[in-house]
N, C-alpha and C. Protein backbone atom coordinates (compact mmCIF):
# COMPACT_ATOMS: atom_id res chain seq x y z
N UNK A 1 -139.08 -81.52 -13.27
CA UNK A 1 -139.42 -81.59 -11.87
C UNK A 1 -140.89 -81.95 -11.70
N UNK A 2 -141.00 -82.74 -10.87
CA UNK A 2 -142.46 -83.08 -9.96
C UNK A 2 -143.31 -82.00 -9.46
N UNK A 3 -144.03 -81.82 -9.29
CA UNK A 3 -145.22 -81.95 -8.27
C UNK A 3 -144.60 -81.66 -6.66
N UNK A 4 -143.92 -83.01 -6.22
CA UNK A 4 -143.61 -83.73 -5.11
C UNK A 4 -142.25 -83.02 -4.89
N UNK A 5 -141.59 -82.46 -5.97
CA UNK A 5 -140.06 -82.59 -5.83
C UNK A 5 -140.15 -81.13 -5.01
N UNK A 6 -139.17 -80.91 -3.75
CA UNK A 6 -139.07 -79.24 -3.38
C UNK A 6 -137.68 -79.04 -3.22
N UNK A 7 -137.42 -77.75 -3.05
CA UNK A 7 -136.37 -76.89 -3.18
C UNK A 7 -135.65 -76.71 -1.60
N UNK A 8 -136.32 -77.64 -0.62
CA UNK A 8 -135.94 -76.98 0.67
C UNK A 8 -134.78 -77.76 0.70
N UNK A 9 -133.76 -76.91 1.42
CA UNK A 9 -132.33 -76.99 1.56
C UNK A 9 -132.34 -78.64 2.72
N UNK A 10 -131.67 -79.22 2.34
CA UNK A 10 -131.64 -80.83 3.34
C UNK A 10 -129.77 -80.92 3.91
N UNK A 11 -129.93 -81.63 4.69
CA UNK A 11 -127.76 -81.73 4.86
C UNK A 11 -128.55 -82.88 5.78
N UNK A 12 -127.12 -83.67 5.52
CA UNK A 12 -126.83 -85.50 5.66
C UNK A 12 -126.65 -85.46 6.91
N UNK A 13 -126.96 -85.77 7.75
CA UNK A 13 -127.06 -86.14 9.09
C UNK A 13 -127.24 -87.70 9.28
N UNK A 14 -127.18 -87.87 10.65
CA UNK A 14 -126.63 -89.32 11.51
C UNK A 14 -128.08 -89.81 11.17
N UNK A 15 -129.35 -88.94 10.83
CA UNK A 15 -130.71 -89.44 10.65
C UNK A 15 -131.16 -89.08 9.32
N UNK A 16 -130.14 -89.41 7.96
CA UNK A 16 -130.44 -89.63 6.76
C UNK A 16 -130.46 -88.01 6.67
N UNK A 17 -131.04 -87.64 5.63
CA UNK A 17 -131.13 -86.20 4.74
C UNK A 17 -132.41 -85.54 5.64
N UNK A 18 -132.00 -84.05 6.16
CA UNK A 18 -132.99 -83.51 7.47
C UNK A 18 -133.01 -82.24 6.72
N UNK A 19 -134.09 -81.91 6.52
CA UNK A 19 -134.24 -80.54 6.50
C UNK A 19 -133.81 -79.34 7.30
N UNK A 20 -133.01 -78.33 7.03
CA UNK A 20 -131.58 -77.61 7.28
C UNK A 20 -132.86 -76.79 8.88
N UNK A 21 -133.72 -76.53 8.25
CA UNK A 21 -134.95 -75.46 9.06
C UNK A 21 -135.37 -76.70 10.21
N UNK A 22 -135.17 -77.88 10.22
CA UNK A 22 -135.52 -78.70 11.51
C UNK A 22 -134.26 -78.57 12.72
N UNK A 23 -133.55 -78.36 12.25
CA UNK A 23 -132.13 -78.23 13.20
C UNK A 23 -131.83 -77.23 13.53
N UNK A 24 -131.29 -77.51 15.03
CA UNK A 24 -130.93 -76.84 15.83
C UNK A 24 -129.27 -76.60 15.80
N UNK A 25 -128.85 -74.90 14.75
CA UNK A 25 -127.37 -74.92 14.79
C UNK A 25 -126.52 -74.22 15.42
N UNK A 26 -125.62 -75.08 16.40
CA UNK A 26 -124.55 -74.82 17.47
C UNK A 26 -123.05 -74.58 17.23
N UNK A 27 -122.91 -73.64 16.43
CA UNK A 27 -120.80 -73.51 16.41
C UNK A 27 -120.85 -73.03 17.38
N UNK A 28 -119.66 -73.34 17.58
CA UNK A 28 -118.32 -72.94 19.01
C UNK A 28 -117.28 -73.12 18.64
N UNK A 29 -116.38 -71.99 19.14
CA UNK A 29 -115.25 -72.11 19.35
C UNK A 29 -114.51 -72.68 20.51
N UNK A 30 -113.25 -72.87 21.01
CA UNK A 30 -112.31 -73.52 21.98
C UNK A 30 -111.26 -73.11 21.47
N UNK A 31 -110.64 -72.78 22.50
CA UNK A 31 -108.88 -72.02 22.47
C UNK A 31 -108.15 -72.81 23.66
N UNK A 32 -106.90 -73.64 22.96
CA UNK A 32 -106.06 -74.05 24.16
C UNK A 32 -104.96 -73.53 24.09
N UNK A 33 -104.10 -73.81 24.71
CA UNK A 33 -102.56 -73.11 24.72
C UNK A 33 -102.00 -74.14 22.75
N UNK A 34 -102.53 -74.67 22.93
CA UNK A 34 -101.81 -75.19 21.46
C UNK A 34 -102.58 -74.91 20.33
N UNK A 35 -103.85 -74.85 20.29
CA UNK A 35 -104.76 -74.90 19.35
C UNK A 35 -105.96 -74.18 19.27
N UNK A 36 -106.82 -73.71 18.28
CA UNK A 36 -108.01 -72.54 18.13
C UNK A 36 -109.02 -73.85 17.59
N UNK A 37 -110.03 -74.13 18.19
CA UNK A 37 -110.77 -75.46 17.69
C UNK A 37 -112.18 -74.44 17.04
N UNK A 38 -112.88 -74.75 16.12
CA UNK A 38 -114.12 -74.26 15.48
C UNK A 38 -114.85 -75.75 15.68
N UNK A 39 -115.84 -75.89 15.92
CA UNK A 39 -116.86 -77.22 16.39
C UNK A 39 -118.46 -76.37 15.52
N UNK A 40 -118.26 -77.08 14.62
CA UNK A 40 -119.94 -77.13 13.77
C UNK A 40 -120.53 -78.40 14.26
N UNK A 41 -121.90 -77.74 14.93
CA UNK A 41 -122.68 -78.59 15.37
C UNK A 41 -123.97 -78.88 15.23
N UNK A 42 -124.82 -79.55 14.86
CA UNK A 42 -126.80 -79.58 14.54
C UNK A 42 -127.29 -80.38 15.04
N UNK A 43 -128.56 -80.10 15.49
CA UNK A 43 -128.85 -80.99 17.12
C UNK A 43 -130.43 -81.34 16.01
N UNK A 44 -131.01 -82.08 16.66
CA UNK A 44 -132.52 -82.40 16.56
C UNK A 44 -132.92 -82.94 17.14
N UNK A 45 -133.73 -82.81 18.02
CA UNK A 45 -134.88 -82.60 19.21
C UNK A 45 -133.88 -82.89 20.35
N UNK A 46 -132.30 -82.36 20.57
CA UNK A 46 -131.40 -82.08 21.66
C UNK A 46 -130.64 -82.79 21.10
N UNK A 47 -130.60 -84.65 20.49
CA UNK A 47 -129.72 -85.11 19.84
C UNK A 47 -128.53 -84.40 19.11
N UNK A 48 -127.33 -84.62 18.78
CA UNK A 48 -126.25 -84.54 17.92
C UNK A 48 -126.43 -85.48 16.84
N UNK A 49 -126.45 -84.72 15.55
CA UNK A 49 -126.77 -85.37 14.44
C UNK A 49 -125.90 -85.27 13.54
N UNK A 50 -125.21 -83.50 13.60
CA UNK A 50 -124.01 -83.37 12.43
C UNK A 50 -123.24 -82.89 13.33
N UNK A 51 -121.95 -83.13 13.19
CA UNK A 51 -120.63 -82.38 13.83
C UNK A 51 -119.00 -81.76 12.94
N UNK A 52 -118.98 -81.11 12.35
CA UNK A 52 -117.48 -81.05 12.00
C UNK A 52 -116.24 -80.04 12.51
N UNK A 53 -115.52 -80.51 12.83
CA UNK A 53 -114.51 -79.60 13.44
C UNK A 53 -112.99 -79.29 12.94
N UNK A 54 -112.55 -78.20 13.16
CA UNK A 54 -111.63 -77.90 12.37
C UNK A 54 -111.12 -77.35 13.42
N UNK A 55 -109.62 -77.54 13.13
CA UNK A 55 -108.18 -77.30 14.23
C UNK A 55 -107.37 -76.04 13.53
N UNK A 56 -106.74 -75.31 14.16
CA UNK A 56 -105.54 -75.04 14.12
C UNK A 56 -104.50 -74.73 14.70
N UNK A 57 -103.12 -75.35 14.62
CA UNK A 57 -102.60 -75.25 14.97
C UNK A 57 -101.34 -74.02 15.45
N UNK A 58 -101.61 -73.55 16.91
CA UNK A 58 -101.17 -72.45 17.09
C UNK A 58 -99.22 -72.52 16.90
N UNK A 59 -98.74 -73.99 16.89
CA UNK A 59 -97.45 -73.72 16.69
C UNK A 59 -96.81 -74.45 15.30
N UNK A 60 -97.91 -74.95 14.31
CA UNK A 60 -97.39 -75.02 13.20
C UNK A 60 -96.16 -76.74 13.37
N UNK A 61 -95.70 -76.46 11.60
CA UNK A 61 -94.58 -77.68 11.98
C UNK A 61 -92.99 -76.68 12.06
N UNK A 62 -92.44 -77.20 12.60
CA UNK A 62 -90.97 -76.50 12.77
C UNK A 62 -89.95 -77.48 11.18
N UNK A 63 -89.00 -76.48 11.23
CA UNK A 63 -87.90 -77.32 10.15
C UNK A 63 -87.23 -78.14 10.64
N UNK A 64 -87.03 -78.58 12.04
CA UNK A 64 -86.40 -79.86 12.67
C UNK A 64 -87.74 -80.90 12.12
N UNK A 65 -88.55 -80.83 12.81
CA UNK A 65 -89.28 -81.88 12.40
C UNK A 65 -89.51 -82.29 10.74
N UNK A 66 -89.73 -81.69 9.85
CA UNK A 66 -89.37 -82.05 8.28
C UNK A 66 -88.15 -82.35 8.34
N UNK A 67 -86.76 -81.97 8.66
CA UNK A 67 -85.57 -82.51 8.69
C UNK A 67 -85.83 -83.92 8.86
N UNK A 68 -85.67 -83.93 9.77
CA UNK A 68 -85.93 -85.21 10.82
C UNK A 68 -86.83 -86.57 9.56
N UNK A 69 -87.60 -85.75 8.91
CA UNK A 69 -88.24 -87.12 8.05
C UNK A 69 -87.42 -87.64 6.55
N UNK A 70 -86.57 -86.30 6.66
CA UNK A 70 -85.81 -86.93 5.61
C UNK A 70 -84.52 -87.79 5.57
């Protein structure tokens, strides 16, 4: 290791590799009648830079529908 090289934690954002301590981090949740949504969010200077979101589904797949594909 360098001199130059540091240890501070970085994540890939819409503006290249940002230092984790510059961002501003926003989860939320959302609940609909079908689905429980989780929304990971990191802002910098108000911008949206990282987003990932994850679903689930409150009614699943049924055995008609797998039937049905076979």
């Amino acid at each position: 290791m360098t001199a130059a090289h540091t240890t501070e934690p970085l994540i890939y954002t819409t503006m290249g590799n940002v230092p984790i301590a510059s961002l501003e981090h926003r989860p939320h949740w959302e609940e609909t009648p079908t689905a429980i949504v989780f929304v990971d969010e990191y802002f910098l200077d108000g911008q949206s830079v990282k987003r990932g979101v994850n679903v689930l589904s409150k009614h699943g797949i049924t055995g008609e529908a797998v039937a049905n594909q076979l």
